[in-house]
N, C-alpha and C. Protein backbone atom coordinates (compact mmCIF):
# COMPACT_ATOMS: atom_id res chain seq x y z
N UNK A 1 -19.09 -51.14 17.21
CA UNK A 1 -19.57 -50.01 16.45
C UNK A 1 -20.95 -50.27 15.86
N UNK A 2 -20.92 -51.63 15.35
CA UNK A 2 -22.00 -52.15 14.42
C UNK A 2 -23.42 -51.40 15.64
N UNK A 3 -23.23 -52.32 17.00
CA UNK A 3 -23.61 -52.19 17.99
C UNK A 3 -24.28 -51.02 18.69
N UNK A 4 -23.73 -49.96 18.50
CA UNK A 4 -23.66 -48.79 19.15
C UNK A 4 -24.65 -47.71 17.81
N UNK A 5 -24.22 -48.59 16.79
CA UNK A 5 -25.40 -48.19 15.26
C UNK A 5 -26.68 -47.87 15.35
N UNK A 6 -26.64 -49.29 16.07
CA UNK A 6 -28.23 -49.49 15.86
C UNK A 6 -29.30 -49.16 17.45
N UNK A 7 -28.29 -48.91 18.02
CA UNK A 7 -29.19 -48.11 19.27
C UNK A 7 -28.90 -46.85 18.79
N UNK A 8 -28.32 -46.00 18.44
CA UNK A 8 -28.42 -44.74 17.96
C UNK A 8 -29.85 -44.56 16.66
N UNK A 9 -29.72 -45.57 16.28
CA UNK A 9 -30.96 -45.47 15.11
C UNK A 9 -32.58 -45.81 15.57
N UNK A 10 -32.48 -46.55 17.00
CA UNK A 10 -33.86 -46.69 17.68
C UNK A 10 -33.79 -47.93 17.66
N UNK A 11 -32.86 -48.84 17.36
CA UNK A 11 -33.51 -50.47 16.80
C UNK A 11 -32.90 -50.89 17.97
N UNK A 12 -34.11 -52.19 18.78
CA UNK A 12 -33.76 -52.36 20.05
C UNK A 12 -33.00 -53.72 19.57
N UNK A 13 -31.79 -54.18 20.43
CA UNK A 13 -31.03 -55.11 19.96
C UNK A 13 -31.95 -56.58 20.90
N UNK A 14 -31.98 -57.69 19.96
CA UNK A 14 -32.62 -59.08 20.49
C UNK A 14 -31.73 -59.44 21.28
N UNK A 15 -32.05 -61.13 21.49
CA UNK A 15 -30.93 -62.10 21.97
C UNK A 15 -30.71 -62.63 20.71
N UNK A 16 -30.79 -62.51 19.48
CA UNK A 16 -29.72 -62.81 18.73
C UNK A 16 -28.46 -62.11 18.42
N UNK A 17 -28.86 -61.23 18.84
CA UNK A 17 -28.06 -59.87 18.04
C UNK A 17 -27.65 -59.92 19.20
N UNK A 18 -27.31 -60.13 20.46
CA UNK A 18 -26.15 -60.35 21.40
C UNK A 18 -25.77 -61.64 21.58
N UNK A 19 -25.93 -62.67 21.20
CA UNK A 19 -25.19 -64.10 20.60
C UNK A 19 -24.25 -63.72 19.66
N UNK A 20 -24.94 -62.81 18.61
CA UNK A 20 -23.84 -62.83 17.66
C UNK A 20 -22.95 -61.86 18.32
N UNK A 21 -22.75 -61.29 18.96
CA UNK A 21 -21.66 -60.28 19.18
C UNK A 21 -20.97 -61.14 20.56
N UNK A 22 -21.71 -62.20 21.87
CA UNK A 22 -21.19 -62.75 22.41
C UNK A 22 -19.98 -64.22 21.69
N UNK A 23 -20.36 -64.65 20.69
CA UNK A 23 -19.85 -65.45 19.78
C UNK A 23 -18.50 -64.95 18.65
N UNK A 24 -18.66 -63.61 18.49
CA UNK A 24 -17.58 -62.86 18.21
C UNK A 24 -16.52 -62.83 19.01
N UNK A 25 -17.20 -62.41 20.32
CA UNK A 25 -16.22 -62.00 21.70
C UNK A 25 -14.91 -63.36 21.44
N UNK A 26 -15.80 -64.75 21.54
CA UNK A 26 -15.65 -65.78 21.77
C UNK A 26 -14.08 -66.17 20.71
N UNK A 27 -14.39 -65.91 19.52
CA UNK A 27 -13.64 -66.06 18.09
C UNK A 27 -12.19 -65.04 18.70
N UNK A 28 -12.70 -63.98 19.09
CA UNK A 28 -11.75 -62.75 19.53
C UNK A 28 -11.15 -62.69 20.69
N UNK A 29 -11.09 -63.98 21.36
CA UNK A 29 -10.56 -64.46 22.75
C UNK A 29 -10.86 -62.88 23.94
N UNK A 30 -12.13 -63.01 23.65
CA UNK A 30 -12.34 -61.35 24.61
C UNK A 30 -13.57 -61.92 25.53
N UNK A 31 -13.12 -62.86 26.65
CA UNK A 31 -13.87 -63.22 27.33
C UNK A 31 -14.64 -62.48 28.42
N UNK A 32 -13.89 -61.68 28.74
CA UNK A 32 -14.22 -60.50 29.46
C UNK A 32 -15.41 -60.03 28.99
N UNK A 33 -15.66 -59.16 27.78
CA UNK A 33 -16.36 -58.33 27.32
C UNK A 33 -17.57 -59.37 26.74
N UNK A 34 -17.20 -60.67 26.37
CA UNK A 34 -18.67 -61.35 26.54
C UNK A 34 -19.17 -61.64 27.35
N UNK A 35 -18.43 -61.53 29.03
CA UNK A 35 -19.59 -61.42 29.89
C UNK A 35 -20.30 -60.04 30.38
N UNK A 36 -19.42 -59.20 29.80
CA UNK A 36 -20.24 -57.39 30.19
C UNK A 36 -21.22 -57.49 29.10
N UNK A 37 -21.47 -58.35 27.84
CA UNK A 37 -22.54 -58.33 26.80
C UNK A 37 -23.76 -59.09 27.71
N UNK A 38 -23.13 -60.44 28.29
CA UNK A 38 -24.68 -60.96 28.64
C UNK A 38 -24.91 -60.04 29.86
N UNK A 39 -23.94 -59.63 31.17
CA UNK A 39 -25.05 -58.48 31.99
C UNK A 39 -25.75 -57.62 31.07
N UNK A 40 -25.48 -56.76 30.27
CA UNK A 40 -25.79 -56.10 29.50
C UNK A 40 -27.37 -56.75 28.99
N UNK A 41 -27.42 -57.39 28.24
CA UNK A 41 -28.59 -58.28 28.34
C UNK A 41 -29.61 -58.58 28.97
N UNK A 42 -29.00 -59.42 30.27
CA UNK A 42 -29.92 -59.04 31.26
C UNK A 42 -30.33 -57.78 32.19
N UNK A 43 -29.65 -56.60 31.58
CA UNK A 43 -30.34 -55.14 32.07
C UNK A 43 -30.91 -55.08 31.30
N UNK A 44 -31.25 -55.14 30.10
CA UNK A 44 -32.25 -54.56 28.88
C UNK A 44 -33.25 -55.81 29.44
N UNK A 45 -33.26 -56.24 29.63
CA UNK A 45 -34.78 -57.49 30.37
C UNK A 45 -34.87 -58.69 29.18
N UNK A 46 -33.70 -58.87 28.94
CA UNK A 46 -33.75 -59.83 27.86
C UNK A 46 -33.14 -61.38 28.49
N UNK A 47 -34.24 -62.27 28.22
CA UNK A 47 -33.75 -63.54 28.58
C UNK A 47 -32.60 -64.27 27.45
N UNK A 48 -31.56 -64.86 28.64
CA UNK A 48 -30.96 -65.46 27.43
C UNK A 48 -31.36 -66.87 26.97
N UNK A 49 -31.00 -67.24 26.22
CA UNK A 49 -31.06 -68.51 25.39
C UNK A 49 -30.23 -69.60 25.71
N UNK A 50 -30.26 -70.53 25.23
CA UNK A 50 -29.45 -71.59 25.08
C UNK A 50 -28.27 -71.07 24.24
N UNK A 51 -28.49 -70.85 23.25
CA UNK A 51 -27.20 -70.30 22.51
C UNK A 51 -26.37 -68.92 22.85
N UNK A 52 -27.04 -68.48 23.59
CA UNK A 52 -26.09 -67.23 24.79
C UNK A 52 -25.11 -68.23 25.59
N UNK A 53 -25.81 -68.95 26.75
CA UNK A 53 -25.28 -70.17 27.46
C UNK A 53 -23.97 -70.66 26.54
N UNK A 54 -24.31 -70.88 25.34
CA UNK A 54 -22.92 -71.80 25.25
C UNK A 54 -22.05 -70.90 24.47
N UNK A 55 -22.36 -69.80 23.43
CA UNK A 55 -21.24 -68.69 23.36
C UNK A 55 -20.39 -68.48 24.48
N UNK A 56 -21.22 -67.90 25.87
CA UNK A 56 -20.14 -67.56 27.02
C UNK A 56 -19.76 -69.05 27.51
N UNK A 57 -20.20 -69.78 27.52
CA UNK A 57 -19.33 -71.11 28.27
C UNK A 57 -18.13 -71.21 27.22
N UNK A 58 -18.35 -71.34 26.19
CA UNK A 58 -16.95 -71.88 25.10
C UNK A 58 -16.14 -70.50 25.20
N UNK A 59 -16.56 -68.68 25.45
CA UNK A 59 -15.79 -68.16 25.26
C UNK A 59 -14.51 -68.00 26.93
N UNK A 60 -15.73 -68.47 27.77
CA UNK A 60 -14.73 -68.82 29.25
C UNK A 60 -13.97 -69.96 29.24
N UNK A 61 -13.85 -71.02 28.24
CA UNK A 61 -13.41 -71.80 28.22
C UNK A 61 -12.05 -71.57 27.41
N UNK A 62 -12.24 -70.92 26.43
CA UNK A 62 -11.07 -70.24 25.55
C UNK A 62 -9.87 -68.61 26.56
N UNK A 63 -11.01 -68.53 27.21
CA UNK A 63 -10.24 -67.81 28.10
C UNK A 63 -9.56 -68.58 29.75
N UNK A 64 -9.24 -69.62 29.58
CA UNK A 64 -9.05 -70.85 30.77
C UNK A 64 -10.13 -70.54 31.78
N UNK A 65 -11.01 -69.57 31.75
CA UNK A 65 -12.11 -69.19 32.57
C UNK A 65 -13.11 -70.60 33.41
N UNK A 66 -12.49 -71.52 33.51
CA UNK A 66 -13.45 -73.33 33.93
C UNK A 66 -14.10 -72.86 34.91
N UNK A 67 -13.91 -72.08 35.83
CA UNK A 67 -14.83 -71.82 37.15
C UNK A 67 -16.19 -71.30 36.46
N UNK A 68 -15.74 -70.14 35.80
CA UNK A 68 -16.78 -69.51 35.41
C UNK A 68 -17.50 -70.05 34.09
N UNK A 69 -17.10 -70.98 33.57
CA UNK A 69 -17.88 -71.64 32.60
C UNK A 69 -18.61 -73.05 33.29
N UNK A 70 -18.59 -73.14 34.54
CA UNK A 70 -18.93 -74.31 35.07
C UNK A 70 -20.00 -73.83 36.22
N UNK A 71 -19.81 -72.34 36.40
CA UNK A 71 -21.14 -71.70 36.79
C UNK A 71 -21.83 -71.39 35.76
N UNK A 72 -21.85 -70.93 34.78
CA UNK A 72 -22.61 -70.32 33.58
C UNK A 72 -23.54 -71.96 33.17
N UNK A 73 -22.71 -72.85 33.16
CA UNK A 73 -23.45 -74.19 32.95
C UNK A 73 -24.77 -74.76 34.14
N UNK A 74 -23.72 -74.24 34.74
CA UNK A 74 -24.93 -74.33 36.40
C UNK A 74 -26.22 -73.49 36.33
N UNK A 75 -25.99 -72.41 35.81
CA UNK A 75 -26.88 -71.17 35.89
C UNK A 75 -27.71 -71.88 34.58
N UNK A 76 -27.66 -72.03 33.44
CA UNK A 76 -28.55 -72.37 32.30
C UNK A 76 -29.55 -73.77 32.75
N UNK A 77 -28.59 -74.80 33.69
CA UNK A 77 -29.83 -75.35 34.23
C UNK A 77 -30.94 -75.22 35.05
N UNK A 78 -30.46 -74.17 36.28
CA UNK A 78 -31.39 -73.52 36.65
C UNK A 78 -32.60 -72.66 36.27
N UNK A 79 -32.43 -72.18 35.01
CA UNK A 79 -33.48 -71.35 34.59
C UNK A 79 -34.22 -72.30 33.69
N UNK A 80 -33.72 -73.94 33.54
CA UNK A 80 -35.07 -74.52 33.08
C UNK A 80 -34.29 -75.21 32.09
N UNK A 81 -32.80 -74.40 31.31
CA UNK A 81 -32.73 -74.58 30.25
C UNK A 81 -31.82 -75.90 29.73
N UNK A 82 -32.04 -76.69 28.85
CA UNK A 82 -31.95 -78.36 28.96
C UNK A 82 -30.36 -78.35 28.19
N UNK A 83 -29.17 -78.47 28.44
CA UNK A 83 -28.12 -78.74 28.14
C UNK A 83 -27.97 -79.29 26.49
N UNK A 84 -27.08 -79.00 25.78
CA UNK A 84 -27.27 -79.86 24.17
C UNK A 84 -25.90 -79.36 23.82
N UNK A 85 -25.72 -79.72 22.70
CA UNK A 85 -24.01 -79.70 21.51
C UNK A 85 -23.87 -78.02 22.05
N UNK A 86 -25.41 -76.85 22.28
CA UNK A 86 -24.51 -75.37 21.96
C UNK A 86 -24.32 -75.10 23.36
N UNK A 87 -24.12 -75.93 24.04
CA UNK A 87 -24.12 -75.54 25.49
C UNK A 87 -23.36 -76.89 26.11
């Protein structure tokens, strides 16, 4: 809802502001819907972060999701991005 707020009001959402709602997902065992947040993401042309990377890895991991958290790990090295504690 929070979500749906603030594009109704004009305010374009960052990559923080989809960490925090991918990191929610995560808390809310809704692994699913934190990966329709990061496509989502990457349609608005927003690069993710390191701390995107490890929201969806820990929330595929909470969802027994290992394949797909072991591509998502794969994928963050490819784009450059250097592995640490949030990933």
């Amino acid at each position: 809802e929070l979500f749906d707020e603030l594009q109704q009001r004009g305010m374009e959402p960052q990559v923080i502001t989809y960490n925090a709602l991918i990191s929610a997902c995560t808390k809310g065992d809704q692994w699913e819907k934190a990966l329709e947040l990061f496509a989502e993401l990457q349609r608005c042309g927003l690069e993710p972060d390191i701390f995107t990377y490890g929201a969806l890895i820990s929330a595929c991991e909470k969802g027994g999701q290992w394949e797909k958290a072991l591509e998502l790990f794969d994928e963050l090295q490819r784009r450059g991005l250097e592995p640490d504690v949030a990933a």
